[in-house]
C-alpha atoms as a PDB file:
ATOM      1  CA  UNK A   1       9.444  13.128 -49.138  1.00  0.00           C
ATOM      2  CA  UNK A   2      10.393  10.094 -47.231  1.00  0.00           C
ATOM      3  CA  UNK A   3       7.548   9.089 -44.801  1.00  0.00           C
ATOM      4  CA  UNK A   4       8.244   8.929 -41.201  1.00  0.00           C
ATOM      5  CA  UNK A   5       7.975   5.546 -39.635  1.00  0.00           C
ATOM      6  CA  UNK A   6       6.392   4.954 -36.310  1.00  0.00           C
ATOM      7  CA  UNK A   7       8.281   2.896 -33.822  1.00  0.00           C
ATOM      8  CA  UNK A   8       7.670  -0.326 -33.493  1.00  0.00           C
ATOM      9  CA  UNK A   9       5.977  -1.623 -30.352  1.00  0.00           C
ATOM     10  CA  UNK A  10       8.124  -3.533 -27.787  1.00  0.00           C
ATOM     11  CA  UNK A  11       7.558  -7.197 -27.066  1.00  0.00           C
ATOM     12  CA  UNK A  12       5.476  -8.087 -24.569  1.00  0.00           C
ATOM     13  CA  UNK A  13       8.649  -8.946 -22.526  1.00  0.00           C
ATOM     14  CA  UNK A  14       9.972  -5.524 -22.632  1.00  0.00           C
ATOM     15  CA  UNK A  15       6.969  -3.748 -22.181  1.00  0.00           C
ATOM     16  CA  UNK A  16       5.873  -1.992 -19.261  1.00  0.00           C
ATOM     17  CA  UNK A  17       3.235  -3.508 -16.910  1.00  0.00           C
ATOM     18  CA  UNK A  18      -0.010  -1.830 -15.713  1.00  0.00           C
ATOM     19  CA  UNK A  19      -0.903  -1.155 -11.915  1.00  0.00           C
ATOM     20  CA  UNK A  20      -3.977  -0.073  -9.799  1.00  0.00           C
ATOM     21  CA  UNK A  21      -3.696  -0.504  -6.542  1.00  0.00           C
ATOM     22  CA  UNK A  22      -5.484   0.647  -3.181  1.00  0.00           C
ATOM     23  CA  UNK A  23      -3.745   3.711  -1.707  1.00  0.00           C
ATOM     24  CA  UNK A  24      -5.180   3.846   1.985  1.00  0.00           C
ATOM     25  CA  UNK A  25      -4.960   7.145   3.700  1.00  0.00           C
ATOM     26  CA  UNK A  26      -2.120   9.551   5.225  1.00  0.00           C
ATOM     27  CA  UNK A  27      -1.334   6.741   7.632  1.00  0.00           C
ATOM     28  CA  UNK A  28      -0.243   4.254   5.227  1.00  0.00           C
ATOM     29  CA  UNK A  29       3.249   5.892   6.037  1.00  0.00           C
ATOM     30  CA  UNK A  30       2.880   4.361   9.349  1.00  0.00           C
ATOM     31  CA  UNK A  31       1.300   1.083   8.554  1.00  0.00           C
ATOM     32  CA  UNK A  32       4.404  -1.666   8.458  1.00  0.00           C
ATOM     33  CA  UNK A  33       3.111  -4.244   6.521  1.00  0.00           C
ATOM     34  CA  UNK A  34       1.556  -2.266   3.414  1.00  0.00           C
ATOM     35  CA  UNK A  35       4.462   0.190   3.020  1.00  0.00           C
ATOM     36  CA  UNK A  36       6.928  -3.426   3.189  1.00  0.00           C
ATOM     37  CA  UNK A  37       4.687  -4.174   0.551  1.00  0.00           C
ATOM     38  CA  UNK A  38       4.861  -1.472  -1.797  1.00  0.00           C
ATOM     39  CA  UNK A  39       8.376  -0.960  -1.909  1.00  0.00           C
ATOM     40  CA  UNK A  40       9.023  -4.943  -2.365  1.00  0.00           C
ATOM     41  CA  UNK A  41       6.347  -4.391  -5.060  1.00  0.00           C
ATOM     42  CA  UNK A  42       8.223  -1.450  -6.611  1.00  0.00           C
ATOM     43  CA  UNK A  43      11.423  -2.969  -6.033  1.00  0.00           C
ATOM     44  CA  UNK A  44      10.370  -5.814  -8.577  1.00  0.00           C
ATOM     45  CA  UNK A  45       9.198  -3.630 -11.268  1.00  0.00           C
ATOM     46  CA  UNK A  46      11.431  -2.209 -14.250  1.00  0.00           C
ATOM     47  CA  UNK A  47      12.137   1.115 -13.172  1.00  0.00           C
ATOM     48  CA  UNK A  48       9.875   3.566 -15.116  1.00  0.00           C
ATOM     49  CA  UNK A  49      11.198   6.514 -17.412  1.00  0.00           C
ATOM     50  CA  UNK A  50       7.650   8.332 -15.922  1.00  0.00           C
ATOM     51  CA  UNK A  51       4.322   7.206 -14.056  1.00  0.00           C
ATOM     52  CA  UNK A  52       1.262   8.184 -15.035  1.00  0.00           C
ATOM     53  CA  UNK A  53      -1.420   8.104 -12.367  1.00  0.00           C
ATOM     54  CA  UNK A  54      -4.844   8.382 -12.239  1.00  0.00           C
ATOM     55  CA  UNK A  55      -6.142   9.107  -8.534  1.00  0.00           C
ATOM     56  CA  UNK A  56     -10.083   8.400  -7.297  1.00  0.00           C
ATOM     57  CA  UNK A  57      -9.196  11.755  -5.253  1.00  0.00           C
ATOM     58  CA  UNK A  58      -9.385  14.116  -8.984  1.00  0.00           C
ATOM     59  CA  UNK A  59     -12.641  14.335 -11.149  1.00  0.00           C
ATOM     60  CA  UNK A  60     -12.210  16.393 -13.648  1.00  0.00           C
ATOM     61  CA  UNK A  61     -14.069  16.726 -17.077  1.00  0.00           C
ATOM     62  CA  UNK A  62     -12.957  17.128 -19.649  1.00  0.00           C
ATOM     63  CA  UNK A  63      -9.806  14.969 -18.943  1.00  0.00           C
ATOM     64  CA  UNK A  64      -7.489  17.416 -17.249  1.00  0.00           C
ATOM     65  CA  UNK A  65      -3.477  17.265 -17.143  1.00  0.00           C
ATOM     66  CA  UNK A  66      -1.917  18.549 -13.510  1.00  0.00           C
ATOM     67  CA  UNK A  67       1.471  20.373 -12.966  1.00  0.00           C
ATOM     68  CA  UNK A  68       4.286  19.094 -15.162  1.00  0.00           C
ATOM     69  CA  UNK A  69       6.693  21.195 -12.610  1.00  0.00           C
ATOM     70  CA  UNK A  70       6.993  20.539  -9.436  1.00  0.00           C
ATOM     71  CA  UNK A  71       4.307  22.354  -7.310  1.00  0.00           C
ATOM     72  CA  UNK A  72       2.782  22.176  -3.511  1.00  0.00           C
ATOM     73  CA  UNK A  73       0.945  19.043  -2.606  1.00  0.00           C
ATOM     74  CA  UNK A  74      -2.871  18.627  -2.226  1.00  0.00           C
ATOM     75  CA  UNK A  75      -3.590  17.965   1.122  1.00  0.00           C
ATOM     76  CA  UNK A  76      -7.125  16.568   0.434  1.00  0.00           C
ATOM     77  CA  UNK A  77      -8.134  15.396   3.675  1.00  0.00           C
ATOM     78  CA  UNK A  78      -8.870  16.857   7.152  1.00  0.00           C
ATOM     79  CA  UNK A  79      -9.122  16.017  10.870  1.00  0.00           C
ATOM     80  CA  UNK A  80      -5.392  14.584  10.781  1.00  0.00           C
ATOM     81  CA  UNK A  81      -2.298  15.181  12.927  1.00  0.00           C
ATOM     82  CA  UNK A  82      -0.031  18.159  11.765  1.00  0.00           C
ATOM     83  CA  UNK A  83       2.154  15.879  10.635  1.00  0.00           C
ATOM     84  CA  UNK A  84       0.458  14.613   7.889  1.00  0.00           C
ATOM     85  CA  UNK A  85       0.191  17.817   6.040  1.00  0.00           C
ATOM     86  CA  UNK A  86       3.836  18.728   6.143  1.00  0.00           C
ATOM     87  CA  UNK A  87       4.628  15.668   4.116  1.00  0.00           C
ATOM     88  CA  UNK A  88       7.079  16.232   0.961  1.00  0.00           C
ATOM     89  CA  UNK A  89       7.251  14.512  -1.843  1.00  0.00           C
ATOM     90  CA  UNK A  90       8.814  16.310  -4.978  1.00  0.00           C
ATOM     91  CA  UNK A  91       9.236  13.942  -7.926  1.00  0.00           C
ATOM     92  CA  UNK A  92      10.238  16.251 -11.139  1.00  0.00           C
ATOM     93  CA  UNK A  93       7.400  17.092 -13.587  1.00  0.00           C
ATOM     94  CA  UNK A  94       6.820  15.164 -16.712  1.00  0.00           C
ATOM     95  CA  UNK A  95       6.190  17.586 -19.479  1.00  0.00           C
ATOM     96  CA  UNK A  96       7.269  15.647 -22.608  1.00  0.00           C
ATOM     97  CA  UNK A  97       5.025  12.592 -20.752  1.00  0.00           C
ATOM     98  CA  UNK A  98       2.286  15.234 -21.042  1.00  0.00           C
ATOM     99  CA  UNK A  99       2.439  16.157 -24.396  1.00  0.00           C
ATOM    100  CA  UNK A 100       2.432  12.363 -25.427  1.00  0.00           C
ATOM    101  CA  UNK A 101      -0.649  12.016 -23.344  1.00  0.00           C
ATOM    102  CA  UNK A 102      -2.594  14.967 -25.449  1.00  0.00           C
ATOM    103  CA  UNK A 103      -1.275  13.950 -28.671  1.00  0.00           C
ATOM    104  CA  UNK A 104      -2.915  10.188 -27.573  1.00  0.00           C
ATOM    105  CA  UNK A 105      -6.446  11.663 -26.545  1.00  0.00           C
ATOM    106  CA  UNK A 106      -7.039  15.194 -27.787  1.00  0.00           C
ATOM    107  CA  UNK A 107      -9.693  15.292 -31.121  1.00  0.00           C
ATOM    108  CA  UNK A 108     -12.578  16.748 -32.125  1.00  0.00           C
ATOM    109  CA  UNK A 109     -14.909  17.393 -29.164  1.00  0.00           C
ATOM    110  CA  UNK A 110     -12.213  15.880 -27.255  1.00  0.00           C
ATOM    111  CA  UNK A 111     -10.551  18.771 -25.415  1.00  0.00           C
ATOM    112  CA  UNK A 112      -7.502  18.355 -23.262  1.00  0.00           C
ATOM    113  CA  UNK A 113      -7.605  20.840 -20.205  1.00  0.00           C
ATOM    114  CA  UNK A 114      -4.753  21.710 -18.438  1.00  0.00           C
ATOM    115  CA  UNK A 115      -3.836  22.282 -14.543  1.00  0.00           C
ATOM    116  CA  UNK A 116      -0.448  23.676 -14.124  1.00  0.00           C
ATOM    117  CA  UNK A 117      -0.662  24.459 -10.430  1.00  0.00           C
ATOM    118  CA  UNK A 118      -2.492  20.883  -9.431  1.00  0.00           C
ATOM    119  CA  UNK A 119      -0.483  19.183  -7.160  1.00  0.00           C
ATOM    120  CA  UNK A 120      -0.297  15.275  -6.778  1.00  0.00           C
ATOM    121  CA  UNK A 121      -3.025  14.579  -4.361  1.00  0.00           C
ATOM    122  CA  UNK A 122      -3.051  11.932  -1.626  1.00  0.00           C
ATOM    123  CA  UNK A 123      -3.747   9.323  -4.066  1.00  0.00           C
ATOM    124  CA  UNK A 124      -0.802   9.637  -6.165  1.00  0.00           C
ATOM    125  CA  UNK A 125       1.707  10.389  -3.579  1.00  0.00           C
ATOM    126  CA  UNK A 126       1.224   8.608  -0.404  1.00  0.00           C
ATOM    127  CA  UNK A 127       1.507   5.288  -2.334  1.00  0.00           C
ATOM    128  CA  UNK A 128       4.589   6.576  -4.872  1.00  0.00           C
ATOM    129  CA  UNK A 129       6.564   7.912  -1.587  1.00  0.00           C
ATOM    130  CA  UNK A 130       6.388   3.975  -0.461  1.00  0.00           C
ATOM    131  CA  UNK A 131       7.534   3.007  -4.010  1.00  0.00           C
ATOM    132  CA  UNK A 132       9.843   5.937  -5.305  1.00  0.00           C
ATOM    133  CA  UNK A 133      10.699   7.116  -1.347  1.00  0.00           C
ATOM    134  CA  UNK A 134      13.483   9.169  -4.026  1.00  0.00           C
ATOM    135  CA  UNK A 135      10.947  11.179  -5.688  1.00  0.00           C
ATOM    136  CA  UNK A 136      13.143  10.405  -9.061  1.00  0.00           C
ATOM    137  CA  UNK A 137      10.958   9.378 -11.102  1.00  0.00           C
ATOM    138  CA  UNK A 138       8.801  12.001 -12.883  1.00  0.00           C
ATOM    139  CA  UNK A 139       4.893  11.851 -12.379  1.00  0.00           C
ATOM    140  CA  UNK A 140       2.410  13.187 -14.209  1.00  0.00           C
ATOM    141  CA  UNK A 141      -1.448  12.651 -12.539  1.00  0.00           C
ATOM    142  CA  UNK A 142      -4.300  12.466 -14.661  1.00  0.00           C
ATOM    143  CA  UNK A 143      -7.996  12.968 -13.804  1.00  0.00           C
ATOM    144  CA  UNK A 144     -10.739  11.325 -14.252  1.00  0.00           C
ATOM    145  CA  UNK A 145     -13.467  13.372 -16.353  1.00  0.00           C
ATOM    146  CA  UNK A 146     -16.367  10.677 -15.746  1.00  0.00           C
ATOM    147  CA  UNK A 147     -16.990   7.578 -13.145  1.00  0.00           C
ATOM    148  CA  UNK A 148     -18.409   5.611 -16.289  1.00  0.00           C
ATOM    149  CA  UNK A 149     -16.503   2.547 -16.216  1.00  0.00           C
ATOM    150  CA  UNK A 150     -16.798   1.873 -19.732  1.00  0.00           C
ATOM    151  CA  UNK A 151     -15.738   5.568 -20.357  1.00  0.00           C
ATOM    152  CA  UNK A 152     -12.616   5.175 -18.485  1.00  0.00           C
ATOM    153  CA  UNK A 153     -11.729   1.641 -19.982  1.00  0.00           C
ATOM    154  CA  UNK A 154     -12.044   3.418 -23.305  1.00  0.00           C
ATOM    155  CA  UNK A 155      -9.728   5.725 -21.505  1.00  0.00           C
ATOM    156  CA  UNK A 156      -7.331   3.597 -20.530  1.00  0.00           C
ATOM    157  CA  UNK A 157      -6.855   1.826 -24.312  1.00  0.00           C
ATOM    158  CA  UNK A 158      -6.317   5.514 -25.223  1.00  0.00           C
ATOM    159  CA  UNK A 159      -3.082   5.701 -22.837  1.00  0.00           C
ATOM    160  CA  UNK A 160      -1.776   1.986 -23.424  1.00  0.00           C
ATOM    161  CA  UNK A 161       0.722   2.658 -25.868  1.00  0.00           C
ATOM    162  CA  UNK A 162       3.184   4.652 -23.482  1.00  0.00           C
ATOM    163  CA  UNK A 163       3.752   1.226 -22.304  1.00  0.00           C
ATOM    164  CA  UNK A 164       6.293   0.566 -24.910  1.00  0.00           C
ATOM    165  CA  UNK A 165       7.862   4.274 -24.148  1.00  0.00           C
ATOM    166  CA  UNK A 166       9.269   3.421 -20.307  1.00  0.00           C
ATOM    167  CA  UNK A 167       6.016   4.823 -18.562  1.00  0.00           C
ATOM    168  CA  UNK A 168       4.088   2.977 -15.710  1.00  0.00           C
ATOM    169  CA  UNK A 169       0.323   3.640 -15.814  1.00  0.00           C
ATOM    170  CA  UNK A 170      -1.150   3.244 -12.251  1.00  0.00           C
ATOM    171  CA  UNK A 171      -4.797   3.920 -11.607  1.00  0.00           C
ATOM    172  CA  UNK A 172      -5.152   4.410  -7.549  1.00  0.00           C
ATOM    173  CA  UNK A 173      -8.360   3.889  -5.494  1.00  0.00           C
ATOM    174  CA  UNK A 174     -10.055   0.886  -2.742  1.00  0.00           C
ATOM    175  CA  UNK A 175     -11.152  -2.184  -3.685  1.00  0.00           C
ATOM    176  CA  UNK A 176     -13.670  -1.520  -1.311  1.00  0.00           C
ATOM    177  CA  UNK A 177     -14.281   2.151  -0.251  1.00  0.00           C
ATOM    178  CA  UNK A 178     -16.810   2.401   2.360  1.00  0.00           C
ATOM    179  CA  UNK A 179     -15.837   4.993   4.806  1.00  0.00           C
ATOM    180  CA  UNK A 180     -18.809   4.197   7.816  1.00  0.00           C
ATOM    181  CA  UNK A 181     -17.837   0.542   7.836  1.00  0.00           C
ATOM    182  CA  UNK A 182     -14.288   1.536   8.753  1.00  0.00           C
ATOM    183  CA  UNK A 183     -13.181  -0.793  11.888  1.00  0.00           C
ATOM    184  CA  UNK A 184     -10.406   1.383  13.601  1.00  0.00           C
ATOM    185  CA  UNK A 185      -8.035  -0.945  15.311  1.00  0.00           C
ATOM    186  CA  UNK A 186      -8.906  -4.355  12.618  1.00  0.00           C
ATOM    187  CA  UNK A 187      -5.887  -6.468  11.628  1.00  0.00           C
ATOM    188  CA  UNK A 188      -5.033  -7.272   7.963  1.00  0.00           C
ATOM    189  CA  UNK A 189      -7.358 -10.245   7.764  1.00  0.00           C
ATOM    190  CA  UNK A 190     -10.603  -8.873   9.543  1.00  0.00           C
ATOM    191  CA  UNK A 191     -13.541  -6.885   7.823  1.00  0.00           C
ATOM    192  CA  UNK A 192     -16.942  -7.314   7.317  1.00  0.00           C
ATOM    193  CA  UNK A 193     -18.447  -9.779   5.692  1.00  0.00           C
ATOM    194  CA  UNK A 194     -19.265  -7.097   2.472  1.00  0.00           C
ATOM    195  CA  UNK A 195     -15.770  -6.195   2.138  1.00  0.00           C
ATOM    196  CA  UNK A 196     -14.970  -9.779   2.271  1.00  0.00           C
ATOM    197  CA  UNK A 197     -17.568 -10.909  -0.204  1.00  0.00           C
ATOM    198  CA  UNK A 198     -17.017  -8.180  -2.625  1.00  0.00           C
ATOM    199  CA  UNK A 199     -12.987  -8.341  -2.705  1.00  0.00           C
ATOM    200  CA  UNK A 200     -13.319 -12.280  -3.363  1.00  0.00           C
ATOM    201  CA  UNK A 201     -15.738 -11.477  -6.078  1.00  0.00           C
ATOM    202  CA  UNK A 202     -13.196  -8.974  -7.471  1.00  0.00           C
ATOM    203  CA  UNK A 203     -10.480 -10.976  -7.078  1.00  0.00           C
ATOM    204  CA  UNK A 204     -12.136 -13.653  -9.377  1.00  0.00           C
ATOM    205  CA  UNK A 205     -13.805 -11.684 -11.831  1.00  0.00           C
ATOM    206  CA  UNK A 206     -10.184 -10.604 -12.619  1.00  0.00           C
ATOM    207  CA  UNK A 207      -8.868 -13.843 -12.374  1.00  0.00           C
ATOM    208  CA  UNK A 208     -11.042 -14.871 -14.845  1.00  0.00           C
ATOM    209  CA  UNK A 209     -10.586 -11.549 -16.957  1.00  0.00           C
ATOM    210  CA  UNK A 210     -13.800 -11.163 -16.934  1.00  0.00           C
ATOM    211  CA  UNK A 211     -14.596  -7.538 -17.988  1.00  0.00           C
ATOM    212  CA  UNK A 212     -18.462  -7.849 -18.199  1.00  0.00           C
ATOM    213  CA  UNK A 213     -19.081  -8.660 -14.965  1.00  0.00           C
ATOM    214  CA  UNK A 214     -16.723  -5.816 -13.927  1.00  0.00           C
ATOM    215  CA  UNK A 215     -17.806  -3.527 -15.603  1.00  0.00           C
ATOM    216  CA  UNK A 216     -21.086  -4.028 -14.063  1.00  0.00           C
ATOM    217  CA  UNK A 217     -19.886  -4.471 -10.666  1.00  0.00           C
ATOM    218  CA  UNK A 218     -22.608  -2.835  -8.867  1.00  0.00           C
ATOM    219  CA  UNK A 219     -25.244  -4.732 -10.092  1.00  0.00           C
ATOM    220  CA  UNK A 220     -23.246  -8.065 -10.344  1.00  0.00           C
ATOM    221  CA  UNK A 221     -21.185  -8.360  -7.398  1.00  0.00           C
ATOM    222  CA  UNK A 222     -22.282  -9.108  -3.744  1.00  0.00           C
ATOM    223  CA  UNK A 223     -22.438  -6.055  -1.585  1.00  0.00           C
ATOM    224  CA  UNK A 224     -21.380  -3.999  -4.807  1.00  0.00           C
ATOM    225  CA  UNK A 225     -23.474  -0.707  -3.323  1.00  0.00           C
ATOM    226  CA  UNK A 226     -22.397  -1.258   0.197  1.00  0.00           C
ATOM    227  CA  UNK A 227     -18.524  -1.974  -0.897  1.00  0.00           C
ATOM    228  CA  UNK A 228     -18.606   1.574  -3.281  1.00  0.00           C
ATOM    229  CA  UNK A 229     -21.440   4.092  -2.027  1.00  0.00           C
ATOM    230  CA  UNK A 230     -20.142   6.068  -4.316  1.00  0.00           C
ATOM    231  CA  UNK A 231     -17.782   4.534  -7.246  1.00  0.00           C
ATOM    232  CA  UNK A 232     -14.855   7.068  -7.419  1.00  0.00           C
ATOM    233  CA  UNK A 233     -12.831   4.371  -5.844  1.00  0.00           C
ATOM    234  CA  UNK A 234     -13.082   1.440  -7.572  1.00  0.00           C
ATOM    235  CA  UNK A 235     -13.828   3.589 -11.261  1.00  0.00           C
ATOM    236  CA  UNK A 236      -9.407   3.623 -11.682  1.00  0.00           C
ATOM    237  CA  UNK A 237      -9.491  -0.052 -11.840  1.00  0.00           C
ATOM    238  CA  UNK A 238     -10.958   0.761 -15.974  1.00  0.00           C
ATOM    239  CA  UNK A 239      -8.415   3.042 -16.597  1.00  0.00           C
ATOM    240  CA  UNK A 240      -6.031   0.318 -15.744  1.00  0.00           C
ATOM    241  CA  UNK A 241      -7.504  -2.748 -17.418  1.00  0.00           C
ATOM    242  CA  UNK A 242      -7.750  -0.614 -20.548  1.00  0.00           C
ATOM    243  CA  UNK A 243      -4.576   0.409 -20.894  1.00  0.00           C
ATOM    244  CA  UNK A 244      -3.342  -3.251 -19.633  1.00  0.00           C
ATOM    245  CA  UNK A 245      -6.334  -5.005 -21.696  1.00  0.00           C
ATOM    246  CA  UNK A 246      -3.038  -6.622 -23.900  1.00  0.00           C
ATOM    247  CA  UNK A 247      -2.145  -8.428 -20.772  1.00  0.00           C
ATOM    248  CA  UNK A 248      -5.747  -9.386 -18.513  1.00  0.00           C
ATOM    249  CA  UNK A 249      -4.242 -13.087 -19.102  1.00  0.00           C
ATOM    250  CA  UNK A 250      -0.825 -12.241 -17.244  1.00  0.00           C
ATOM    251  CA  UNK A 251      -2.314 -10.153 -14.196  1.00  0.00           C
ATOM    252  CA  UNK A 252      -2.178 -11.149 -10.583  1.00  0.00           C
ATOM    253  CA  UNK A 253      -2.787 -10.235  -7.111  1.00  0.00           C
ATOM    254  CA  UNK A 254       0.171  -8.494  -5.671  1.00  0.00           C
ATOM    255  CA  UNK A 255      -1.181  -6.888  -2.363  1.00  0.00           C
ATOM    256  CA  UNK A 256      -4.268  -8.266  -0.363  1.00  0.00           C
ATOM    257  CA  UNK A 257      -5.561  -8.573   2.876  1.00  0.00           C
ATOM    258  CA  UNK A 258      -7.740  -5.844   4.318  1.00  0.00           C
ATOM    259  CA  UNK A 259      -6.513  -2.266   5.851  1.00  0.00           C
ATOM    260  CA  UNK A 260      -9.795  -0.948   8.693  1.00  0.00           C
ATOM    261  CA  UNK A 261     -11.804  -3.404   6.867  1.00  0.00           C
ATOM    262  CA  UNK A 262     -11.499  -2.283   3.537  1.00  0.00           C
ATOM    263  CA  UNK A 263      -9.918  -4.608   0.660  1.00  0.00           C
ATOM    264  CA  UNK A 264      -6.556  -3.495  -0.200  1.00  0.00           C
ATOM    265  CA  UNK A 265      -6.239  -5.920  -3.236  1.00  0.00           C
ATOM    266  CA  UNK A 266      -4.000  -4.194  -6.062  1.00  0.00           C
ATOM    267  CA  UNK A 267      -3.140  -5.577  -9.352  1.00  0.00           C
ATOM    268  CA  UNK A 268      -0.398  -5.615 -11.960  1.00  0.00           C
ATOM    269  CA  UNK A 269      -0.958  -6.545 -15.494  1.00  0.00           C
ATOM    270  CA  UNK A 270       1.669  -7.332 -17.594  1.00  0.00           C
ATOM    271  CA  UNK A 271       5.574  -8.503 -16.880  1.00  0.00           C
ATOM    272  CA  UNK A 272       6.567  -9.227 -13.477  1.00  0.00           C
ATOM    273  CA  UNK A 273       8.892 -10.697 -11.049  1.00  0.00           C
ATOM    274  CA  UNK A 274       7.845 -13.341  -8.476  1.00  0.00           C
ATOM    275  CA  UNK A 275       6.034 -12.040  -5.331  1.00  0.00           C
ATOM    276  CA  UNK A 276       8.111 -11.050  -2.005  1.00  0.00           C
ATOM    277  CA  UNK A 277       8.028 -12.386   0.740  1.00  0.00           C
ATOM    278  CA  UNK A 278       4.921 -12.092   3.339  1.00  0.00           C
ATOM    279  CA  UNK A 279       5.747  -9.513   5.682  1.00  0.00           C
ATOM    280  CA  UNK A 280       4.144  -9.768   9.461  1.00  0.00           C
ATOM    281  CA  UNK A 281       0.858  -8.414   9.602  1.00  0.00           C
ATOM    282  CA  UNK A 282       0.047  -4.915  11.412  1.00  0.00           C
ATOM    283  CA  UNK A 283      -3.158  -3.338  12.627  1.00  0.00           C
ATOM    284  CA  UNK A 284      -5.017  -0.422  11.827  1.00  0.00           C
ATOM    285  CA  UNK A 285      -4.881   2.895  14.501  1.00  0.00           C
ATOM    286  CA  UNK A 286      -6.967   5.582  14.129  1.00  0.00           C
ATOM    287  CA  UNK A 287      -5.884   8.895  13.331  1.00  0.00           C
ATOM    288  CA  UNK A 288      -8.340  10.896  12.926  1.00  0.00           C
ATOM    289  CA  UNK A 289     -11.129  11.597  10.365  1.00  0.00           C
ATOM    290  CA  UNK A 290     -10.578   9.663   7.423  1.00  0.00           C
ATOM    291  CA  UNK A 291      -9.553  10.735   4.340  1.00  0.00           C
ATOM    292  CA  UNK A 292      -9.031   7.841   1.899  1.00  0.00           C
END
């Protein structure tokens, strides 16, 4: 019997890169300067066979795989125009992405649920119809079965080898997620002085590839418990430095600035092309209730 040999892993070169980034609400659509941003972003990457994202907007234990057809859209969020809610976005399914993904984590006492008529919620698609405004490229969402960073990071080494099969893992929150110290009306560079301290913290604690201290964020960094009341939005960053934990060396800062006040600092690990251009800065109008 001739033994079947695995394929080998890509260089680093060809490899795909790692994202999380902060998706904003409904009204990023509307916001000038962070869609410009995504789509330059997107426009620089090497266009992904799949995407596999993990939103802060699905908890789920244990880990739980959503449609791999295409099916309605969450609308997680309330208190917004009409408008909002009659949003498209139908990227294909990703079954054979799926099945990778339960071959990678199912075991013993590891079940792999399943969610055939979960839609992408407002985390995966308001950011991907900025990046893939085609909805080409298949998608497969993920959720997140515990907020235990070290859990997800675990998590997230699990996943890393679809890198070397075409498929861009993004993990989607805030970099700060405080919803009460939301300043309606703020341009990109204002925010209180917690949002400020925490994202520079952030900013060099990855810099430095420092995983301790992130991984104890809320005890560590300034503000850490005023900048995440609750952690679902910063908890997709460890799904994304695990599966990008090859490349912590190679990451940088590809969107900053602040969006209502809240840090909007997202991250690639891995290759890359040089940054784009700045594009001219744009203020935040309120909607309605907020739902990000």
């Amino acid at each position: 019997m001739t033994a079947t040999v695995p394929p080998a892993p890509r260089p680093a070169a060809d490899r795909m890169p790692v994202l999380y980034l902060s998706h904003g609400a409904p009204p990023l659509a509307d916001d000038a300067l962070w869609t410009a941003q995504l789509a330059d972003w997107s426009a620089r990457l090497p266009r992904p066979k799949a995407v596999l994202i993990v939103s802060a907007h699905w908890e789920s234990a244990p880990v739980t795989l959503g449609a791999t057809r295409t099916v309605p859209l969450v609308y997680d969020f309330h208190g917004f125009p009409e408008h909002y809610y009659r949003v498209a976005y139908p990227a294909p399914g990703a079954p054979a992405l799926a099945a990778k993904v339960r071959a990678l984590l199912a075991g013993p006492g590891t079940p792999v649920h399943e969610a055939p008529d979960r839609g992408l919620d407002h985390g995966a698609y308001v950011p991907l119809a900025e990046m893939y405004p085609g909805a080409d490229v298949p998608v497969l969402q993920l959720s997140m079965p515990t907020l235990d960073p070290g859990e997800l990071l675990r998590l997230g080494r699990r996943l890393a080898p679809l890198r070397d099969e075409g498929v861009l893992i993004i993990g989607s929150g805030f970099f700060t997620h405080n919803l009460r110290g939301l300043m309606w009306g703020a341009g990109p560079d204002e925010a209180p002085s917690w949002s400020k301290e925490f994202d520079a913290w952030g900013g060099e604690a990855l810099e430095r590839a420092d995983l301790d201290a992130l991984l104890d964020f809320e005890h560590r960094a300034p503000a850490g418990r005023i900048a995440h009341p609750r952690t679902d939005h910063f908890a997709p960053l460890f799904v994304s430095l695990g599966a990008g934990e090859a490349d912590l060396g190679a990451q940088r800062t590809v969107v900053d600035g602040f969006w209502g006040g809240l840090a909007k600092r997202s991250v690639q690990f891995g290759r890359a092309g040089a940054p784009g251009p700045q594009v001219a800065g744009s203020t935040t109008t309120r909607p309605g209730a907020a739902g990000s």
